[in-house]
C-alpha atoms as a PDB file:
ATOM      1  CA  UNK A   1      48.620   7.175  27.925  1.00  0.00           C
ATOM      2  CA  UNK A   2      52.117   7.464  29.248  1.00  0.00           C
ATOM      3  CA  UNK A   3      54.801   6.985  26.864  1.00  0.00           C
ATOM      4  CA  UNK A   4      57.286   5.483  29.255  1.00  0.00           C
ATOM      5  CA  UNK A   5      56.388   1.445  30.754  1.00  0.00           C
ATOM      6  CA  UNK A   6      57.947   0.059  34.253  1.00  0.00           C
ATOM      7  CA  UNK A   7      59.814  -2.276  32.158  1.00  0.00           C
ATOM      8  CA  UNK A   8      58.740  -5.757  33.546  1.00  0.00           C
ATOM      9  CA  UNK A   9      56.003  -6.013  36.967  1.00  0.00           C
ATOM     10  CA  UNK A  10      56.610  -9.875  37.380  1.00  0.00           C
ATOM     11  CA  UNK A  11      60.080 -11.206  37.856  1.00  0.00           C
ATOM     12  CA  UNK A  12      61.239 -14.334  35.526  1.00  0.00           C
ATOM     13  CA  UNK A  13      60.690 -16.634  38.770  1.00  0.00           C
ATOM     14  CA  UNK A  14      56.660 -15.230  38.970  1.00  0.00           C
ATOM     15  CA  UNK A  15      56.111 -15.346  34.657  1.00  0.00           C
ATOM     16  CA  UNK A  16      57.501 -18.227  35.478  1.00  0.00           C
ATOM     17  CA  UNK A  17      54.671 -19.427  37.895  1.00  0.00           C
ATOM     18  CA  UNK A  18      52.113 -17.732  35.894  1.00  0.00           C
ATOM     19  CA  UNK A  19      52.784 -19.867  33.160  1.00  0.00           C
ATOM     20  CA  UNK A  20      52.492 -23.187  34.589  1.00  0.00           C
ATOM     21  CA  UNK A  21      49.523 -22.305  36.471  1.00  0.00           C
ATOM     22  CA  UNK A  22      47.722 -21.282  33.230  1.00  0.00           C
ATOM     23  CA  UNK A  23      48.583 -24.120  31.166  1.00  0.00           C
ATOM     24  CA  UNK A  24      46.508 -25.723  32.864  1.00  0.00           C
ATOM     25  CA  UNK A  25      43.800 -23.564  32.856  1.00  0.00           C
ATOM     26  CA  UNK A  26      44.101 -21.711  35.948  1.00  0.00           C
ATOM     27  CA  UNK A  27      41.357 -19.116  35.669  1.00  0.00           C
ATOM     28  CA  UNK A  28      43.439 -16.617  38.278  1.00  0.00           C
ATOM     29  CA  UNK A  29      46.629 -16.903  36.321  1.00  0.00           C
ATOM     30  CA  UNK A  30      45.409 -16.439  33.194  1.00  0.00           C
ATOM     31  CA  UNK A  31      43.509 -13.419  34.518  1.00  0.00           C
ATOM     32  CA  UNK A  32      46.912 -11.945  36.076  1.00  0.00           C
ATOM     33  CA  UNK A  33      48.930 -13.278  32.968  1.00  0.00           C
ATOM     34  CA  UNK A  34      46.084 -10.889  30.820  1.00  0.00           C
ATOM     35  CA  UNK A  35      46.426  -8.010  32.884  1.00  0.00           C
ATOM     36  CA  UNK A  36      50.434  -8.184  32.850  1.00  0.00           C
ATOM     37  CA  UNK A  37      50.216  -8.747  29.354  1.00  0.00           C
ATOM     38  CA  UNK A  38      47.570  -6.182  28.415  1.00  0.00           C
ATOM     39  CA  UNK A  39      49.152  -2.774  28.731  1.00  0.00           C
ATOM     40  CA  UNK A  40      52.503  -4.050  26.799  1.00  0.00           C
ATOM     41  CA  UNK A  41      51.118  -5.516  23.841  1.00  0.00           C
ATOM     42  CA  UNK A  42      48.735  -2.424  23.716  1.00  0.00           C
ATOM     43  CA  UNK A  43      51.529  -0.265  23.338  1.00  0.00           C
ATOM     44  CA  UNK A  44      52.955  -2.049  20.957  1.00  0.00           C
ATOM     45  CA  UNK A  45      50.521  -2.521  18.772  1.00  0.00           C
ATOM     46  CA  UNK A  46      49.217   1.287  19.778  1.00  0.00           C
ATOM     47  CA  UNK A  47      52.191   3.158  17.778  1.00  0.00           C
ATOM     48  CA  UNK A  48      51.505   0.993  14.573  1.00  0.00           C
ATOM     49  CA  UNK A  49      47.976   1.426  13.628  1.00  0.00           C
ATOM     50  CA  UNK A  50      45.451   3.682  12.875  1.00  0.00           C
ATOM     51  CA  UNK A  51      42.844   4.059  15.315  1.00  0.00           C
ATOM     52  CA  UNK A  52      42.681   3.362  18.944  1.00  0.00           C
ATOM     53  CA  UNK A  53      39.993   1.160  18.541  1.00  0.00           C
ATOM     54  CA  UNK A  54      41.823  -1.344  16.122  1.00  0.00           C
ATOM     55  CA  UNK A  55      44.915  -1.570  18.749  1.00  0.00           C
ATOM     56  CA  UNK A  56      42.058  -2.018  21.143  1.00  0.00           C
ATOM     57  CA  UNK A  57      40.810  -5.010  19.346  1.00  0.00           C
ATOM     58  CA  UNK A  58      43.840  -6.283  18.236  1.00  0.00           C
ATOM     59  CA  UNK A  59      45.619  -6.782  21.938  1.00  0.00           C
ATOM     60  CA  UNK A  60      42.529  -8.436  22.611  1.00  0.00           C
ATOM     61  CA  UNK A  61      43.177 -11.069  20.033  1.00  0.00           C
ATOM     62  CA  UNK A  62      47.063 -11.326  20.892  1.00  0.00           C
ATOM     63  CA  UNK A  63      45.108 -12.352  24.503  1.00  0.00           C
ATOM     64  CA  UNK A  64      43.189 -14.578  23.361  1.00  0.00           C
ATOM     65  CA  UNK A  65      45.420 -16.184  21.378  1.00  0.00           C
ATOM     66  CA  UNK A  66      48.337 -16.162  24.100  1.00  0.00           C
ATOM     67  CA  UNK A  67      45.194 -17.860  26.420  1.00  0.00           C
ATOM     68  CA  UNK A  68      44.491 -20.616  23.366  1.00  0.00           C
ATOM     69  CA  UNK A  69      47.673 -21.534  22.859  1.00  0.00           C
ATOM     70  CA  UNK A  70      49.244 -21.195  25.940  1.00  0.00           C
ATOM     71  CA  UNK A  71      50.112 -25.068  26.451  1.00  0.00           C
ATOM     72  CA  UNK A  72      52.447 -25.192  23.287  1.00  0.00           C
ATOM     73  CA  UNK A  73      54.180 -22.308  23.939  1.00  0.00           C
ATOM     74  CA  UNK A  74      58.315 -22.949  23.852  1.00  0.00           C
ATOM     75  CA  UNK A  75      61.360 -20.359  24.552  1.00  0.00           C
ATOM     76  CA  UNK A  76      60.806 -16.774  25.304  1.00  0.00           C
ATOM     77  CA  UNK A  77      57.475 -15.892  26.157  1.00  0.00           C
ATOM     78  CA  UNK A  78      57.992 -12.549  25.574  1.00  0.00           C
ATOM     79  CA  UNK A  79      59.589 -13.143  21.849  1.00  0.00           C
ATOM     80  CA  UNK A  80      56.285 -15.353  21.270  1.00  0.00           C
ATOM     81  CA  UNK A  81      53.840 -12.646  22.589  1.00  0.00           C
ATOM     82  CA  UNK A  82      55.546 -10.050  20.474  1.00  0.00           C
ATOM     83  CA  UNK A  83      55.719 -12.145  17.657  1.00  0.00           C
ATOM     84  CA  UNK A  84      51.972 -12.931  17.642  1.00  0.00           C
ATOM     85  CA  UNK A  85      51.269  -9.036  17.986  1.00  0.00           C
ATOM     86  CA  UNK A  86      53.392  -8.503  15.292  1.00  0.00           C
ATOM     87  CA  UNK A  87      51.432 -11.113  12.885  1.00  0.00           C
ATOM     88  CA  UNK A  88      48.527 -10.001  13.930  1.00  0.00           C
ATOM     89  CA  UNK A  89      49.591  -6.389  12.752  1.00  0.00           C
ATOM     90  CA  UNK A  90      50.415  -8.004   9.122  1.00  0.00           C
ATOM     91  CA  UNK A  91      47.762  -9.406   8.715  1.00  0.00           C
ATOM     92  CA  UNK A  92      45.612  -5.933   9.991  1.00  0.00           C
ATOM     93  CA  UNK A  93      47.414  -4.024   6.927  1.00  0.00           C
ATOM     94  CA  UNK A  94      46.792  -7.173   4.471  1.00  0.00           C
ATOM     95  CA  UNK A  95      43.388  -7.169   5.151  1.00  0.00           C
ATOM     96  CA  UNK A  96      43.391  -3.124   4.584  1.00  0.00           C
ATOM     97  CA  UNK A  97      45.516  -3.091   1.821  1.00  0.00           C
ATOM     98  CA  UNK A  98      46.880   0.187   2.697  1.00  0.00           C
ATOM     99  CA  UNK A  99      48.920   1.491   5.146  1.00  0.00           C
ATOM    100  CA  UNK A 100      47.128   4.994   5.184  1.00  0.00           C
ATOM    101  CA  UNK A 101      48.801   7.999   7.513  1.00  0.00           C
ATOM    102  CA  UNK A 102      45.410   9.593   7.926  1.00  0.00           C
ATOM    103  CA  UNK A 103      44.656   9.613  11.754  1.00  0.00           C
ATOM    104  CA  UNK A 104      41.102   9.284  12.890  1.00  0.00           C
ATOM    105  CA  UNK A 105      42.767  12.553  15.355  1.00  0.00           C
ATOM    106  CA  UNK A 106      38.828  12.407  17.015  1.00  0.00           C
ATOM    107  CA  UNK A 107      38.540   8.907  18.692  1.00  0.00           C
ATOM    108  CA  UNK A 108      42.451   9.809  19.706  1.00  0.00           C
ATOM    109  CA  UNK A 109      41.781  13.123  21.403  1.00  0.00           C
ATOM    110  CA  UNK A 110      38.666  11.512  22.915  1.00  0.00           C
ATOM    111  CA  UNK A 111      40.713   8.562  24.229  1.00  0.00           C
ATOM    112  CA  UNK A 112      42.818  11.322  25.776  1.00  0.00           C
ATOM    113  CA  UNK A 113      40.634  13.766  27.440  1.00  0.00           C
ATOM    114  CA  UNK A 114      39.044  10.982  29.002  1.00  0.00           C
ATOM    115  CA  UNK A 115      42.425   9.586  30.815  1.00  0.00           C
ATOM    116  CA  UNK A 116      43.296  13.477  31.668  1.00  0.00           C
ATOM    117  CA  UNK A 117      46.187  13.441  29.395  1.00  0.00           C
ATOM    118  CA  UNK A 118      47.106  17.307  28.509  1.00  0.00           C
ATOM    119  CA  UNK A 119      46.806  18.279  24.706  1.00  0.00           C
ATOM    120  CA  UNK A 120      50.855  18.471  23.923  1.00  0.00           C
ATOM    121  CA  UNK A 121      50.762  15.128  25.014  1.00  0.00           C
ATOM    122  CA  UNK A 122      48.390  14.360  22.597  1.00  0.00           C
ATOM    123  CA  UNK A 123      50.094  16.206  19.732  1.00  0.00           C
ATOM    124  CA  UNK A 124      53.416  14.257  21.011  1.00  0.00           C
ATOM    125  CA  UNK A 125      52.229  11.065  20.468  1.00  0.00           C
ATOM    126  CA  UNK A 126      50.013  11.799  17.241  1.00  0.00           C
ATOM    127  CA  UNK A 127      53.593  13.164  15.666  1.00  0.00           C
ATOM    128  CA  UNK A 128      55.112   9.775  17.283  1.00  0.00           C
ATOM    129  CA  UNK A 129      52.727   7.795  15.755  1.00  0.00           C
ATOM    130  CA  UNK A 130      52.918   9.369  12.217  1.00  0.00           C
ATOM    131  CA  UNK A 131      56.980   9.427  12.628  1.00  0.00           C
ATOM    132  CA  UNK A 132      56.774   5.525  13.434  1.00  0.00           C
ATOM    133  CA  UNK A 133      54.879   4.775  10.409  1.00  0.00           C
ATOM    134  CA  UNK A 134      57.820   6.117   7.749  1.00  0.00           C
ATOM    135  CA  UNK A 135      60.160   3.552   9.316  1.00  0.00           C
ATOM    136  CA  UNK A 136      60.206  -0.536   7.928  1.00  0.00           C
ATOM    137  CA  UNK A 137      57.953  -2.690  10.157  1.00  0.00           C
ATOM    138  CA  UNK A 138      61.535  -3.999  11.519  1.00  0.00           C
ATOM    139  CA  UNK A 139      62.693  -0.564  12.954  1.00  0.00           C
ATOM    140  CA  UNK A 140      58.940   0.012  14.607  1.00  0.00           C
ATOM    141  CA  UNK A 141      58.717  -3.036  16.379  1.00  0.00           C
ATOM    142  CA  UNK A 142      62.530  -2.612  17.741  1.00  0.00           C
ATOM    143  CA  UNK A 143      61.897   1.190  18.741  1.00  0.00           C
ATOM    144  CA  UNK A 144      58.535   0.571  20.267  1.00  0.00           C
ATOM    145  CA  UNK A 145      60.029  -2.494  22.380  1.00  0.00           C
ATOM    146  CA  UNK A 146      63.488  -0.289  23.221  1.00  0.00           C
ATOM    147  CA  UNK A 147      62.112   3.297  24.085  1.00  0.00           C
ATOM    148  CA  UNK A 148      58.202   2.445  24.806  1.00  0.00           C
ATOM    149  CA  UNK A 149      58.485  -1.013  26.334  1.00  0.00           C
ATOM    150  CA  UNK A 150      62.181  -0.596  27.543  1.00  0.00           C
ATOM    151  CA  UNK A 151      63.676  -3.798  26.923  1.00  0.00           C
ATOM    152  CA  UNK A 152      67.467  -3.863  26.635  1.00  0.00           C
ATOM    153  CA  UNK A 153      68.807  -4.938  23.431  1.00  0.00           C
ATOM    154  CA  UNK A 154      69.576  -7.960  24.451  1.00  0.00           C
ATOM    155  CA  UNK A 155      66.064  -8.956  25.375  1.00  0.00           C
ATOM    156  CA  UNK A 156      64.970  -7.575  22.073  1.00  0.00           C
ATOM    157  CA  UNK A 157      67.781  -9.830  19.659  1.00  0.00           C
ATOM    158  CA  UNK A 158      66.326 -12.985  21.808  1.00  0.00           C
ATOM    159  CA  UNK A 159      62.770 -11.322  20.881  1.00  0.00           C
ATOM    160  CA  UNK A 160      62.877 -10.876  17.116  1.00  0.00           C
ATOM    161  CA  UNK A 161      65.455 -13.782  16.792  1.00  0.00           C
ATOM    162  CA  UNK A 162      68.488 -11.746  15.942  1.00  0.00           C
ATOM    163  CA  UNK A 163      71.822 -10.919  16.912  1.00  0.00           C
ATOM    164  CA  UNK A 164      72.330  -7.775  19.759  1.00  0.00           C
ATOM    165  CA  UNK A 165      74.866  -6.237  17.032  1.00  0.00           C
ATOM    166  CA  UNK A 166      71.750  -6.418  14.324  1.00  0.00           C
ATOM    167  CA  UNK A 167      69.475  -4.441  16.874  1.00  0.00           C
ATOM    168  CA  UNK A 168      71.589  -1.988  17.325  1.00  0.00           C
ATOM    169  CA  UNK A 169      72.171  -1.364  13.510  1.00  0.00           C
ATOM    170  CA  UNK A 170      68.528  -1.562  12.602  1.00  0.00           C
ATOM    171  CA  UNK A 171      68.124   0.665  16.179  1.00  0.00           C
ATOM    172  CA  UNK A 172      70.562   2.997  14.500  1.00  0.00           C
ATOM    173  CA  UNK A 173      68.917   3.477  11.131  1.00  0.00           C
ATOM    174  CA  UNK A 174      65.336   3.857  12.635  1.00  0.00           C
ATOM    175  CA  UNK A 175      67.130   6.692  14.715  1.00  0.00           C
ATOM    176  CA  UNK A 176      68.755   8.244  11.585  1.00  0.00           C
ATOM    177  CA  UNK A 177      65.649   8.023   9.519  1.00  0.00           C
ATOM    178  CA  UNK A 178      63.102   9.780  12.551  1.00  0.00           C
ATOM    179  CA  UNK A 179      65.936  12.342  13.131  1.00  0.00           C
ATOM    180  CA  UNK A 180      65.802  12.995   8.980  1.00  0.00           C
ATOM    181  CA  UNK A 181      62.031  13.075   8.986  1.00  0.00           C
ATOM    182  CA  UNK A 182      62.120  15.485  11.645  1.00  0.00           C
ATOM    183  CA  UNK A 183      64.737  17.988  10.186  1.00  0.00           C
ATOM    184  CA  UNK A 184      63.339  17.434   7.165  1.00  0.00           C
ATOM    185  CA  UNK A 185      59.834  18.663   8.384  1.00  0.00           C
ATOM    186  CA  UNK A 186      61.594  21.729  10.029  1.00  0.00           C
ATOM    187  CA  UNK A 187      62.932  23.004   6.762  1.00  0.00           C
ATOM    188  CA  UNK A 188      59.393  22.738   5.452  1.00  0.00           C
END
């Protein structure tokens, strides 16, 4: 899995398209819409969870509940596909209970072999992963979207419904706290 995203594949004039066709239930937009959609929300939802197979399942449901809802959509589509991963991410760790920082490192390393991904790869994005999970759910979602996703602030205040000048303070402290955790795990 590559770390890094080509930001956005469809201009705003072709989402744009996309969207009208599938509201009313274009079976070739939707299926483009889906495969545009598919790789972001995975890695959004990737860096928060557990186990590759519940960010597997869980960008399915964002799909199918972008596809189900699709007519009553208003504003940012992004901001209401991000949203909905989000929820669905709460409600994940509700239903668990726990937020646990045990990997299931087996169905990971599997994952990667099979895509040809080298081993420090691997290790990078385990110790991502684990890093992630000490931050608020607030500082995840806006470091996943700014340095996975690469969305400009900007695009990330009209996402989460917050000011640019917010973003960049909780960008800040999610910053301070991974560079602490990572200091602090040198010392040790």
């Amino acid at each position: 899995m590559n770390l890094t995203s080509a930001k956005k594949d469809l201009d705003d004039e072709e989402l744009l398209q996309l969207l009208e066709r599938a509201r009313v239930n274009d079976s070739k937009a939707i299926g483009i819409l889906c495969s545009h959609l598919y790789s972001k929300i995975y890695r959004f939802i990737y860096y928060r969870v557990n186990a590759v197979e519940d960010a597997e399942d869980l960008t399915s449901e964002v799909c199918f509940r972008v596809i189900k809802s699709i007519q009553n959509q208003k504003g940012s589509f992004y901001a209401w596909i991000f949203r909905i991963a989000s929820n669905l991410i709460n409600d994940h760790y509700r239903r668990r209970s726990v937020r646990s920082n045990v990997e299931p490192a087996g169905d990971l390393i599997e994952e990667m072999i099979d895509k040809g991904n080298k081993q420090n790869e691997l290790l990078e994005q385990k110790e991502l992963r684990q890093s992630l999970k000490k931050l608020t759910d607030e500082q995840q979602e806006v470091v996943v979207l700014k340095f996975i996703e690469g969305y400009e602030t900007d695009e990330i205040a009209d996402m989460l419904g917050k000011s640019s000048g917010a973003i960049r303070a909780i960008q800040f402290r999610a910053l301070t706290a991974l560079r602490n955790n990572f200091i602090k795990k040198e010392v040790d």
